[in-house]
PDB file of N, CA and C in Angstrom:
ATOM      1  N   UNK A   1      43.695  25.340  12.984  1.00  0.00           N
ATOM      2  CA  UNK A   1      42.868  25.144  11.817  1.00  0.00           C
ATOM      3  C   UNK A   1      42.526  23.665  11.620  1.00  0.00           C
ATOM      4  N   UNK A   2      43.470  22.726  11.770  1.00  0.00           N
ATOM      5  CA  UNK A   2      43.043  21.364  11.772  1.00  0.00           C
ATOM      6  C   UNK A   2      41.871  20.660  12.834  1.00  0.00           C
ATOM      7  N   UNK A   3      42.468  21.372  14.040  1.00  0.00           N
ATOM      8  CA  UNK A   3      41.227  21.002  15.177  1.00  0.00           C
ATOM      9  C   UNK A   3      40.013  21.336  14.482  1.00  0.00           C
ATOM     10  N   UNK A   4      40.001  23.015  13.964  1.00  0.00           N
ATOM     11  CA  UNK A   4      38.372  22.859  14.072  1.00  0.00           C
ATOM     12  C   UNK A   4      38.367  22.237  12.687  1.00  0.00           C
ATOM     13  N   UNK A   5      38.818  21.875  11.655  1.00  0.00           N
ATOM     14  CA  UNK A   5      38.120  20.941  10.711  1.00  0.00           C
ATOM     15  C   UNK A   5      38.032  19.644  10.955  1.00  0.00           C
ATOM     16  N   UNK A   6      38.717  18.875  12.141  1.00  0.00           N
ATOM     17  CA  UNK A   6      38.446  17.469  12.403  1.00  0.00           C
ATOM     18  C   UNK A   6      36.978  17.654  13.317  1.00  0.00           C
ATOM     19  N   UNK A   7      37.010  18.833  13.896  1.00  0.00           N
ATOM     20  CA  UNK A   7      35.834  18.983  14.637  1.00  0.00           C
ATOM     21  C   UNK A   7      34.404  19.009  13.781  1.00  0.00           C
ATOM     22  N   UNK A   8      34.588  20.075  12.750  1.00  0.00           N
ATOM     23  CA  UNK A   8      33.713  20.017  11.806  1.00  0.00           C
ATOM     24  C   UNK A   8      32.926  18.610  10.818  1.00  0.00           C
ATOM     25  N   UNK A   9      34.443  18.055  10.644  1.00  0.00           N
ATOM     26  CA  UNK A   9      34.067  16.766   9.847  1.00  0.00           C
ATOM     27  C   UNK A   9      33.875  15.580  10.827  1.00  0.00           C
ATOM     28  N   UNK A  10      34.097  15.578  12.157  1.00  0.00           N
ATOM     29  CA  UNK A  10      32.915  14.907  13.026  1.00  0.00           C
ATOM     30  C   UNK A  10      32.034  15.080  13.141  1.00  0.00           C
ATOM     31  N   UNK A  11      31.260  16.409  13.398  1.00  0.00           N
ATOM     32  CA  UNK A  11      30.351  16.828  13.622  1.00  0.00           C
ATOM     33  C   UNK A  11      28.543  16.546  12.022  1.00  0.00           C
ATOM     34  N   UNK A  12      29.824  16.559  10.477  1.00  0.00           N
ATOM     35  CA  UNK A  12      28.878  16.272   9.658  1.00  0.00           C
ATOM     36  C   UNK A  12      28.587  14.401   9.803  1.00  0.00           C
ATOM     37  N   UNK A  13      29.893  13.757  10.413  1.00  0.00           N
ATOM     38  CA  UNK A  13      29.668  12.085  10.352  1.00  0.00           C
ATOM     39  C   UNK A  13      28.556  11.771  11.435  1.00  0.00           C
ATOM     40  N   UNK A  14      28.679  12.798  12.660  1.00  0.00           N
ATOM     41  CA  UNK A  14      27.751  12.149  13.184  1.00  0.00           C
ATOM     42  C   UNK A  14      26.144  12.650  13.165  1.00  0.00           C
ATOM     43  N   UNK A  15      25.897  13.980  12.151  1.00  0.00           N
ATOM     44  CA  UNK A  15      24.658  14.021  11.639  1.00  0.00           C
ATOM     45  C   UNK A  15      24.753  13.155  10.680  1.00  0.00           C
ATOM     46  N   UNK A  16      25.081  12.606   9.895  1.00  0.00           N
ATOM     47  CA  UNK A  16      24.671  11.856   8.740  1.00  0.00           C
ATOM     48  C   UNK A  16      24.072  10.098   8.961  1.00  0.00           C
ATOM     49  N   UNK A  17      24.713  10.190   9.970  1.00  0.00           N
ATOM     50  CA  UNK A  17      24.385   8.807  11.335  1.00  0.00           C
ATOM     51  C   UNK A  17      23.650   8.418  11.229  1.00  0.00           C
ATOM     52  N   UNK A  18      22.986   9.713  12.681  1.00  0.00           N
ATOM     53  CA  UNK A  18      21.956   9.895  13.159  1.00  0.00           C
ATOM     54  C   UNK A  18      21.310   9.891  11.876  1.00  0.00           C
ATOM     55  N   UNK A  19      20.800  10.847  11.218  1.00  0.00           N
ATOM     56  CA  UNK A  19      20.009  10.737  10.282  1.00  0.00           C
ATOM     57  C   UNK A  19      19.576   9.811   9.377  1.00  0.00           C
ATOM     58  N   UNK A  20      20.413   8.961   9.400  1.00  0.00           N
ATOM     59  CA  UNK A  20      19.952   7.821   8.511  1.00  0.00           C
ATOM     60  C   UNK A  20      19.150   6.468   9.606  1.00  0.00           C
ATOM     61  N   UNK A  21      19.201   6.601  10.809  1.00  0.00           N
ATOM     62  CA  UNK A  21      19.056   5.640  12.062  1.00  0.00           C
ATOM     63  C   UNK A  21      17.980   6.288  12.036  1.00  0.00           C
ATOM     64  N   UNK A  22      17.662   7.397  12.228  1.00  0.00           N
ATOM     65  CA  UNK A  22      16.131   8.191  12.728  1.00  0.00           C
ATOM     66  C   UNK A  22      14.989   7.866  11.752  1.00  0.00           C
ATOM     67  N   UNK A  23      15.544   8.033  10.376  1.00  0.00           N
ATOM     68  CA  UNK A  23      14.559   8.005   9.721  1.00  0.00           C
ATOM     69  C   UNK A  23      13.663   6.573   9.718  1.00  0.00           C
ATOM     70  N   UNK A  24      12.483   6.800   8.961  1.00  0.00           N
ATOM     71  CA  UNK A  24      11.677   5.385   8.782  1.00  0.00           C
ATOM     72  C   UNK A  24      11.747   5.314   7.431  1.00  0.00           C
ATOM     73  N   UNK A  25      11.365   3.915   7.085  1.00  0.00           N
ATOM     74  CA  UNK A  25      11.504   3.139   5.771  1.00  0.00           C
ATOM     75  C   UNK A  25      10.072   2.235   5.375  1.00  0.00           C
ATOM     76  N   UNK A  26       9.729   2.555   4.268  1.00  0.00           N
ATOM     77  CA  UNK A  26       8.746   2.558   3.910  1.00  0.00           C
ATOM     78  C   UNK A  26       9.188   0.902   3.488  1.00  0.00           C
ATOM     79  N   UNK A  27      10.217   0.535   3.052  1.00  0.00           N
ATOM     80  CA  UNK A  27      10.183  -0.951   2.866  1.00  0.00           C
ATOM     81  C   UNK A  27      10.433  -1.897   4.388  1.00  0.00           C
ATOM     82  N   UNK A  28      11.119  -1.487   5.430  1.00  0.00           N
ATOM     83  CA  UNK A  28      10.639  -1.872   6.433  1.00  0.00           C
ATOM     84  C   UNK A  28       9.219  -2.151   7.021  1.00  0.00           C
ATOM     85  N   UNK A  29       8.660  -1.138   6.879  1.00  0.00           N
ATOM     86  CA  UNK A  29       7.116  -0.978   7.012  1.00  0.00           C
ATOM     87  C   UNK A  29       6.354  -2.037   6.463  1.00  0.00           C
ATOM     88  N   UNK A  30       6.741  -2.410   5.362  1.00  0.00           N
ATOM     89  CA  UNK A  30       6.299  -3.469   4.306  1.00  0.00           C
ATOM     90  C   UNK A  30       6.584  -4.632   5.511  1.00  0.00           C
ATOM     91  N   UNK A  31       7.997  -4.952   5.276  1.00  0.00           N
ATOM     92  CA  UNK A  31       8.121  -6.256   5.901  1.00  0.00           C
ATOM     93  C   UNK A  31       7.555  -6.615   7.503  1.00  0.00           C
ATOM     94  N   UNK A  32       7.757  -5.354   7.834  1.00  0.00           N
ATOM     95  CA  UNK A  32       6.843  -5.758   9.357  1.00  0.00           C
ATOM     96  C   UNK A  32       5.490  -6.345   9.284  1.00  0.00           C
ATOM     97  N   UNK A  33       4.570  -5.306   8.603  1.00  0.00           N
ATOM     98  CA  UNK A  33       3.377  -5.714   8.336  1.00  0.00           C
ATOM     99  C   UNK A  33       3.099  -7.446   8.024  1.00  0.00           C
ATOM    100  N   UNK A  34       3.710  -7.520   6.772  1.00  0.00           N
ATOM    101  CA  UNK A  34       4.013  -9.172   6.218  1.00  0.00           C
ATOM    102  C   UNK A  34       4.316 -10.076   7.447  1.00  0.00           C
ATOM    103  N   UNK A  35       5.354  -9.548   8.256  1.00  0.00           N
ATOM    104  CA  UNK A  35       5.386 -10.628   9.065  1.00  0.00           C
ATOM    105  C   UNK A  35       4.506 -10.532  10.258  1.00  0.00           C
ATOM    106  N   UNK A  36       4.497  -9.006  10.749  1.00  0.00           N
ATOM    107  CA  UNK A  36       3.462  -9.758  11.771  1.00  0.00           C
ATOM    108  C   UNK A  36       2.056  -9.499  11.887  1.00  0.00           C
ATOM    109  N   UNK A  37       1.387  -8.543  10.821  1.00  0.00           N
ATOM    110  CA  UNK A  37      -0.223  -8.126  10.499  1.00  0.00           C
ATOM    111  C   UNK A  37      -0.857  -8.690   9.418  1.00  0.00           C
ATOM    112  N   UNK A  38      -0.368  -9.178   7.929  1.00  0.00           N
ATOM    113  CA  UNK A  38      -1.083  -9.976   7.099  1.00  0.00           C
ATOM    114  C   UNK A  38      -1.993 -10.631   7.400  1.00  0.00           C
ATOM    115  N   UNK A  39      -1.827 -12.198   8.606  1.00  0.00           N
ATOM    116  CA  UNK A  39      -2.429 -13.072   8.777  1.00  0.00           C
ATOM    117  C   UNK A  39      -3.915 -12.363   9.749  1.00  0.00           C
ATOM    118  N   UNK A  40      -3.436 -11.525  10.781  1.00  0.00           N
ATOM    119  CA  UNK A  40      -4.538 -10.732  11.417  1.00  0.00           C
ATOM    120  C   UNK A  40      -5.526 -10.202  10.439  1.00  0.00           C
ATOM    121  N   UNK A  41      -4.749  -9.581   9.812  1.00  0.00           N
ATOM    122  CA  UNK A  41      -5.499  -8.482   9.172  1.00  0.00           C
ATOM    123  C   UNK A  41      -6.835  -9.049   7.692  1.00  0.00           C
ATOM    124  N   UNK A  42      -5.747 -10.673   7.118  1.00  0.00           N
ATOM    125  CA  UNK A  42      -6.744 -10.934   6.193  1.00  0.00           C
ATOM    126  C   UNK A  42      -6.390 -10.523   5.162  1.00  0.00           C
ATOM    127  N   UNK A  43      -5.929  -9.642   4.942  1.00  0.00           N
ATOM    128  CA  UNK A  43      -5.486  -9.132   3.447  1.00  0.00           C
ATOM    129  C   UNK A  43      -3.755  -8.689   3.021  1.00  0.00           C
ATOM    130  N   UNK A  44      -3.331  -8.332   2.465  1.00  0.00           N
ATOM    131  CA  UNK A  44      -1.856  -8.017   2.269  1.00  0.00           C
ATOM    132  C   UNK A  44      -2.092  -6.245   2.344  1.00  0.00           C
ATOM    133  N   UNK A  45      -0.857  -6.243   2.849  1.00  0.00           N
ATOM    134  CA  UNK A  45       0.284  -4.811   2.567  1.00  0.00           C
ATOM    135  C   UNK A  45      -0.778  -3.443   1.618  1.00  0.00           C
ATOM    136  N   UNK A  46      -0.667  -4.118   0.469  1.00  0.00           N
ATOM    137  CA  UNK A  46      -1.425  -2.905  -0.593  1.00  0.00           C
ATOM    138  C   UNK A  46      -2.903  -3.038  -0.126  1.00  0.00           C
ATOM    139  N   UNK A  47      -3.506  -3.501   0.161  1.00  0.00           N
ATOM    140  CA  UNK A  47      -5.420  -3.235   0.654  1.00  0.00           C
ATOM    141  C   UNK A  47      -5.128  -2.689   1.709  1.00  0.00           C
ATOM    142  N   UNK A  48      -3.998  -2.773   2.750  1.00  0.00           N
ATOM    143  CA  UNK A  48      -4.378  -2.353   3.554  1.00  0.00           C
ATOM    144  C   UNK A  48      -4.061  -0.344   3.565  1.00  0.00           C
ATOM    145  N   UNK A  49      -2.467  -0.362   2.634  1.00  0.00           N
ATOM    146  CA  UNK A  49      -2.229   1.184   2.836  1.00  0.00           C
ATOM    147  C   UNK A  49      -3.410   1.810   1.516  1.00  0.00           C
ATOM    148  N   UNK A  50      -3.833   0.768   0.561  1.00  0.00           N
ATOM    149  CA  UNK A  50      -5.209   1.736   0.088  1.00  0.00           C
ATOM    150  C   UNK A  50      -6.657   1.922   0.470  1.00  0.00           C
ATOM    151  N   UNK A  51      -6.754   2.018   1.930  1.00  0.00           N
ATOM    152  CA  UNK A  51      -7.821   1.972   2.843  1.00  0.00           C
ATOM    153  C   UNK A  51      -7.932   3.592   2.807  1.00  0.00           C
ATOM    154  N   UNK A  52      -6.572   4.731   2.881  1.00  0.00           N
ATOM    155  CA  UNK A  52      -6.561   5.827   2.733  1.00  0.00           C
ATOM    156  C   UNK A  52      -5.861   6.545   1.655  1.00  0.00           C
ATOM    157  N   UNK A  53      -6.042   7.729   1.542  1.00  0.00           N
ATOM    158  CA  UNK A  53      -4.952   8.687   0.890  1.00  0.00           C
ATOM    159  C   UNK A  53      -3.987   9.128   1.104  1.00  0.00           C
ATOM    160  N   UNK A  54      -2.992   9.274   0.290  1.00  0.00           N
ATOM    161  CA  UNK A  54      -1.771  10.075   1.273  1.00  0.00           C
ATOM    162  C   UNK A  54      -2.007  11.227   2.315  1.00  0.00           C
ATOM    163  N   UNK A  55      -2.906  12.073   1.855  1.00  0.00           N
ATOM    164  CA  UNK A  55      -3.172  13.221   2.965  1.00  0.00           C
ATOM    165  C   UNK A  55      -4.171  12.270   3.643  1.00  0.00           C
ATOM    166  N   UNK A  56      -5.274  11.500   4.098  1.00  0.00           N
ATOM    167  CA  UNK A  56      -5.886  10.946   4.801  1.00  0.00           C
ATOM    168  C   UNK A  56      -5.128  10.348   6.065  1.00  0.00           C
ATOM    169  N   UNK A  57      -3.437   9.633   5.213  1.00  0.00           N
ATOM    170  CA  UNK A  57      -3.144   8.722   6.418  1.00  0.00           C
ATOM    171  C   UNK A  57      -2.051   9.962   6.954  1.00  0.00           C
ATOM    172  N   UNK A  58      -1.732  10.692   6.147  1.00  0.00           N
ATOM    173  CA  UNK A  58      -0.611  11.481   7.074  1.00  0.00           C
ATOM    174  C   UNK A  58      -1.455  12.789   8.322  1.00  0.00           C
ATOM    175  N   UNK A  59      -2.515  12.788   7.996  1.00  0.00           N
ATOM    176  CA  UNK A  59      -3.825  13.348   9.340  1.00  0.00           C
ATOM    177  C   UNK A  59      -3.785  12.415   9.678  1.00  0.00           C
ATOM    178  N   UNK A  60      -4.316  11.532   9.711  1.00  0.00           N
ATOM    179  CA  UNK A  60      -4.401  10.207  11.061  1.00  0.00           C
ATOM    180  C   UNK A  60      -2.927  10.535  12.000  1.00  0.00           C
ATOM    181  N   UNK A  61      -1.729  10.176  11.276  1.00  0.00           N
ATOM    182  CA  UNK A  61      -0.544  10.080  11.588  1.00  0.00           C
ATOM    183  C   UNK A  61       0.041  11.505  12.470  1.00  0.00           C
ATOM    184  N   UNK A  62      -0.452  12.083  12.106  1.00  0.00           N
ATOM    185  CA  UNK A  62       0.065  13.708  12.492  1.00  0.00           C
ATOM    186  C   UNK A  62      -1.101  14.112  13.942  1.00  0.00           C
ATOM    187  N   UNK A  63      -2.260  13.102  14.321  1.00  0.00           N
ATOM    188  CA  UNK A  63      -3.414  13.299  15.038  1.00  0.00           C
ATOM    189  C   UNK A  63      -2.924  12.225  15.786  1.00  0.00           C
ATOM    190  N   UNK A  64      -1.919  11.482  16.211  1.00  0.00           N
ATOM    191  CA  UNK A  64      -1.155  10.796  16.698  1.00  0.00           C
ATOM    192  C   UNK A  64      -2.298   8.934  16.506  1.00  0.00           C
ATOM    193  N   UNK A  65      -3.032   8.784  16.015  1.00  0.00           N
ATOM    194  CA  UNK A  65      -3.926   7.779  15.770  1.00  0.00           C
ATOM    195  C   UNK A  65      -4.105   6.708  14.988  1.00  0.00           C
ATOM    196  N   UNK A  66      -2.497   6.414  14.639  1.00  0.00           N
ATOM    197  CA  UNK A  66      -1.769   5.806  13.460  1.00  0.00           C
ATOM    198  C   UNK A  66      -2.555   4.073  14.581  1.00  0.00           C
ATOM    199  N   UNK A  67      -1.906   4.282  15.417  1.00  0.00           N
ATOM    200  CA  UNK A  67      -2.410   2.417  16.068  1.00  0.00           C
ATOM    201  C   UNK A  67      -4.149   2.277  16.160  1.00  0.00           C
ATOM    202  N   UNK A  68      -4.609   3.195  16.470  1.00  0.00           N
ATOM    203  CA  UNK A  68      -5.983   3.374  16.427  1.00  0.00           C
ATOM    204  C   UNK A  68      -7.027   2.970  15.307  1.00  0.00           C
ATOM    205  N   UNK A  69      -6.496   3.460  14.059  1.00  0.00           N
ATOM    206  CA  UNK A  69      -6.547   3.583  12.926  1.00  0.00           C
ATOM    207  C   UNK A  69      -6.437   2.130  12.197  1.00  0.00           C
ATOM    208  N   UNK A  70      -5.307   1.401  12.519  1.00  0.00           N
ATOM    209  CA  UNK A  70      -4.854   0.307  11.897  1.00  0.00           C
ATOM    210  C   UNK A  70      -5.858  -0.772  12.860  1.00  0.00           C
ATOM    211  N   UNK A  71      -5.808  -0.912  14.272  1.00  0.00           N
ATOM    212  CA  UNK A  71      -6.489  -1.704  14.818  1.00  0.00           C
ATOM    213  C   UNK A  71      -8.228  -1.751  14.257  1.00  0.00           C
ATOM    214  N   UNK A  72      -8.593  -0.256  13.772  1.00  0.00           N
ATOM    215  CA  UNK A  72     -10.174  -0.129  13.114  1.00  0.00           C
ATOM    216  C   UNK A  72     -10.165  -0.958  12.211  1.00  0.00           C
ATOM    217  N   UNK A  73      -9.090  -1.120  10.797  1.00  0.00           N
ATOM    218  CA  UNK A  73      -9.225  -1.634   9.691  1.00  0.00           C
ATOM    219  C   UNK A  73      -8.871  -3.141   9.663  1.00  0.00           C
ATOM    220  N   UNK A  74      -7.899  -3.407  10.710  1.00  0.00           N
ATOM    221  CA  UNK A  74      -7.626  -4.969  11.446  1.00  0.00           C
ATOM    222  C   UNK A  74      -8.213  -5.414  12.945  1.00  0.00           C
ATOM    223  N   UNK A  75      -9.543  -5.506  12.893  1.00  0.00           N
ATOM    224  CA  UNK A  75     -10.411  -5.883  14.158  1.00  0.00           C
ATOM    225  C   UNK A  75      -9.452  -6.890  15.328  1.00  0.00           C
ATOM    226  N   UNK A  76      -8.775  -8.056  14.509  1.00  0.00           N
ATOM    227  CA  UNK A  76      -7.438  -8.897  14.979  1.00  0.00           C
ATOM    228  C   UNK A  76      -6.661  -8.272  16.024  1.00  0.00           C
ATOM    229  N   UNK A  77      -6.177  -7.582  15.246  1.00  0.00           N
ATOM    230  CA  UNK A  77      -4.874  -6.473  15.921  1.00  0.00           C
ATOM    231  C   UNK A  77      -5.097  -5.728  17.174  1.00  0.00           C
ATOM    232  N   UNK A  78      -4.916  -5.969  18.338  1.00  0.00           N
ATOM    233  CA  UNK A  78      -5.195  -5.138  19.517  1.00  0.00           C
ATOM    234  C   UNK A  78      -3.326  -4.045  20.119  1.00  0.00           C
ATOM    235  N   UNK A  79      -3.839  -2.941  20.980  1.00  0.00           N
ATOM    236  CA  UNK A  79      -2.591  -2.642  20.588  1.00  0.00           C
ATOM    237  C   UNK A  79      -1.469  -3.160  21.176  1.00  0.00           C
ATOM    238  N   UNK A  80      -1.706  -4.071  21.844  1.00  0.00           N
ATOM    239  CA  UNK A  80      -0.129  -4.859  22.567  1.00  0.00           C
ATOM    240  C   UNK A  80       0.925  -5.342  21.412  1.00  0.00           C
ATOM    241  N   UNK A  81      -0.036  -5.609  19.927  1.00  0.00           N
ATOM    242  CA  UNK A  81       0.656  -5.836  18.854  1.00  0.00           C
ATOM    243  C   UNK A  81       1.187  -5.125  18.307  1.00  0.00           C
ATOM    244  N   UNK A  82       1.354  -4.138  18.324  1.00  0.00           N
ATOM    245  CA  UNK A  82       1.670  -2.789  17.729  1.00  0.00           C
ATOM    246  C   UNK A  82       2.711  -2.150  18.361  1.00  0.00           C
ATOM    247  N   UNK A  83       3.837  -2.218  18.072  1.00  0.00           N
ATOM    248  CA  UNK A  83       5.246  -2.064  18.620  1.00  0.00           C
ATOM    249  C   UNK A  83       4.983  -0.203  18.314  1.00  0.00           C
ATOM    250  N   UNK A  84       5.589   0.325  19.351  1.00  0.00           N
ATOM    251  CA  UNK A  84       5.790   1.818  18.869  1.00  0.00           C
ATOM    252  C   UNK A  84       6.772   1.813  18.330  1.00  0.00           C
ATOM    253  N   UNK A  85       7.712   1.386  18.337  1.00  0.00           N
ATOM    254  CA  UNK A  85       8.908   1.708  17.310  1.00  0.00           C
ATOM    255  C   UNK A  85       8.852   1.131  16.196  1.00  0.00           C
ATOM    256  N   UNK A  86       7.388   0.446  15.571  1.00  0.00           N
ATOM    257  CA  UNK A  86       7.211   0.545  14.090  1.00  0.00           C
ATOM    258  C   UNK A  86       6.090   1.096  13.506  1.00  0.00           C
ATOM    259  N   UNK A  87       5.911   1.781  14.327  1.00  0.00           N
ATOM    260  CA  UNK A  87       4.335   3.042  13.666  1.00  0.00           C
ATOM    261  C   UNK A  87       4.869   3.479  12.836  1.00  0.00           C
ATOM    262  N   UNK A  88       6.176   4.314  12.797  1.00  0.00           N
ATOM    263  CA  UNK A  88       6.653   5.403  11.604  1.00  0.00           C
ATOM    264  C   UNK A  88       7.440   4.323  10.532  1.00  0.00           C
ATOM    265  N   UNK A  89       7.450   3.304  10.681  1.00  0.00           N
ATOM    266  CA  UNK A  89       7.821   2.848   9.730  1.00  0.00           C
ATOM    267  C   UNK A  89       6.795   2.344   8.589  1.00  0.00           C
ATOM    268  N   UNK A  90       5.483   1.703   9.990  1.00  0.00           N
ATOM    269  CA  UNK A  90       4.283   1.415   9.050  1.00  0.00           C
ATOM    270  C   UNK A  90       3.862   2.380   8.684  1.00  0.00           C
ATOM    271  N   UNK A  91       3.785   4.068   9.013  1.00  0.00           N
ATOM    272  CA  UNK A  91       3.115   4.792   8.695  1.00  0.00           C
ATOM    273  C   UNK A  91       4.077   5.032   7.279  1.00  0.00           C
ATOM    274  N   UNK A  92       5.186   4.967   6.939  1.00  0.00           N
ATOM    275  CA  UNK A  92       5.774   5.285   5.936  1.00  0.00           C
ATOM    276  C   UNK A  92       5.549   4.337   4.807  1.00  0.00           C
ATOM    277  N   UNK A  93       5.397   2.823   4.964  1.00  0.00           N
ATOM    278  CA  UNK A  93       4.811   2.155   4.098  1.00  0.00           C
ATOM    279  C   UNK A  93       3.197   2.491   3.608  1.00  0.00           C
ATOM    280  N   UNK A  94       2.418   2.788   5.014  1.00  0.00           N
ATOM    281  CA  UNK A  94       0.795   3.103   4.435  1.00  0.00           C
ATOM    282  C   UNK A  94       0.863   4.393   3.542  1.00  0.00           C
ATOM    283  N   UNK A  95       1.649   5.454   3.642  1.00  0.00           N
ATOM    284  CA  UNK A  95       1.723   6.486   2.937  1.00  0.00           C
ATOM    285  C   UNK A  95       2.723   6.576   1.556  1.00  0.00           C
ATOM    286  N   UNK A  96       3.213   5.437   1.261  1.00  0.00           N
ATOM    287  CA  UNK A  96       4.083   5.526   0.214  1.00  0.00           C
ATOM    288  C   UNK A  96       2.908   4.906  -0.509  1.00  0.00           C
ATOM    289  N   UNK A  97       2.576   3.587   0.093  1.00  0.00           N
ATOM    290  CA  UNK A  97       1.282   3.019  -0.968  1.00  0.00           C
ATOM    291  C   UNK A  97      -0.396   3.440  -0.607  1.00  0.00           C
ATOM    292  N   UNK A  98      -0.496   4.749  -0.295  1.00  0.00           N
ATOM    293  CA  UNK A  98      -1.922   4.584  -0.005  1.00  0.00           C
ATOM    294  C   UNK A  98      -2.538   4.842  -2.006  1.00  0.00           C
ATOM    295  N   UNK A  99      -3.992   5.092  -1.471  1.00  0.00           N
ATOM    296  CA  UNK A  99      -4.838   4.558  -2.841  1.00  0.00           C
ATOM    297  C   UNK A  99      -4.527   5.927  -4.094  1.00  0.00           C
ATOM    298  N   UNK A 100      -4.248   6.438  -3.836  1.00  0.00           N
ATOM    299  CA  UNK A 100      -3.780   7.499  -4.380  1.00  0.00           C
ATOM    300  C   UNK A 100      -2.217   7.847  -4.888  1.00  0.00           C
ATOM    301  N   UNK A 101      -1.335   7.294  -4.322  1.00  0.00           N
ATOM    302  CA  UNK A 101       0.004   7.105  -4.743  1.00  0.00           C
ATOM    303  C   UNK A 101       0.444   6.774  -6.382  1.00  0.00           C
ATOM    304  N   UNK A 102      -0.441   5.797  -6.984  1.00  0.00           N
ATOM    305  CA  UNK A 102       0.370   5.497  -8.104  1.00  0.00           C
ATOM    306  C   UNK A 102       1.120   3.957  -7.574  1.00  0.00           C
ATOM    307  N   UNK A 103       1.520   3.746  -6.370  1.00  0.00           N
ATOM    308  CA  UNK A 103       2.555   2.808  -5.654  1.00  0.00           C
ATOM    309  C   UNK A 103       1.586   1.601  -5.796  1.00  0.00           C
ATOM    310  N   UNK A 104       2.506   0.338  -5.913  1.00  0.00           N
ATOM    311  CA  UNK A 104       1.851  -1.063  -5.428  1.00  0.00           C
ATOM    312  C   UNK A 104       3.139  -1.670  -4.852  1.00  0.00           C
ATOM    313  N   UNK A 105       2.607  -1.918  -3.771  1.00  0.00           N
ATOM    314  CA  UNK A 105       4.082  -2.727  -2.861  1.00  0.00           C
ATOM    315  C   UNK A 105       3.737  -4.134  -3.673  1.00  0.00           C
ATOM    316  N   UNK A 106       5.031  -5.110  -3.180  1.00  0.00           N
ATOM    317  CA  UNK A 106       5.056  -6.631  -3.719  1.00  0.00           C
ATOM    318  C   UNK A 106       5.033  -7.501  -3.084  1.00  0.00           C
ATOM    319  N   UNK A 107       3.517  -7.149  -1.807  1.00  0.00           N
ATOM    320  CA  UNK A 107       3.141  -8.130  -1.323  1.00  0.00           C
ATOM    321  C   UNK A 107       1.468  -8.696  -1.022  1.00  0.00           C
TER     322      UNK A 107
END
């Protein structure tokens, strides 16, 4: 009985892990942008995620065209700049603040 509950209560530590490592962060998203798309782009953080709607950018995002998308609205930005391992984070910042949210990031 102890095995399988040490087994069990490994098994919830290392979903809870993972799950928190997998996910994206919409305030990450923020700070990436700030540091490395602001100056490209010309404008800050909030003009850029209110370019769409929440359902606008999560179709882009779901149509896999999230870098596509951002390079249209930042002519600057080509995609060598565009790290894949921060699409879902930017996509989580453009969709927390797009124009429709209610949201204003603080940058």
């Amino acid at each position: 009985m102890t095995r399988f509950l040490k087994l069990t209560m490994a098994a919830v530590l290392l979903l809870g892990v993972a799950s928190t490592t997998a996910s994206a962060d919409a305030r990450k998203g923020q700070k990436i942008f700030i540091k490395k798309f602001k100056s490209k782009c010309g404008f800050n953080g909030a003009k850029f995620a209110a370019k769409h709607s929440q359902s606008e950018w999560a179709s882009i995002n779901e149509a896999g065209n999230f870098k596509k998308e951002m390079m249209t609205i930042c002519p600057e930005v080509k995609e060598a700049d565009i790290n894949d391992s921060w699409v879902p984070h930017l996509y989580d910042f453009s969709y927390e603040y797009a124009n429709d949210s209610g949201n204003v990031p603080a940058c």
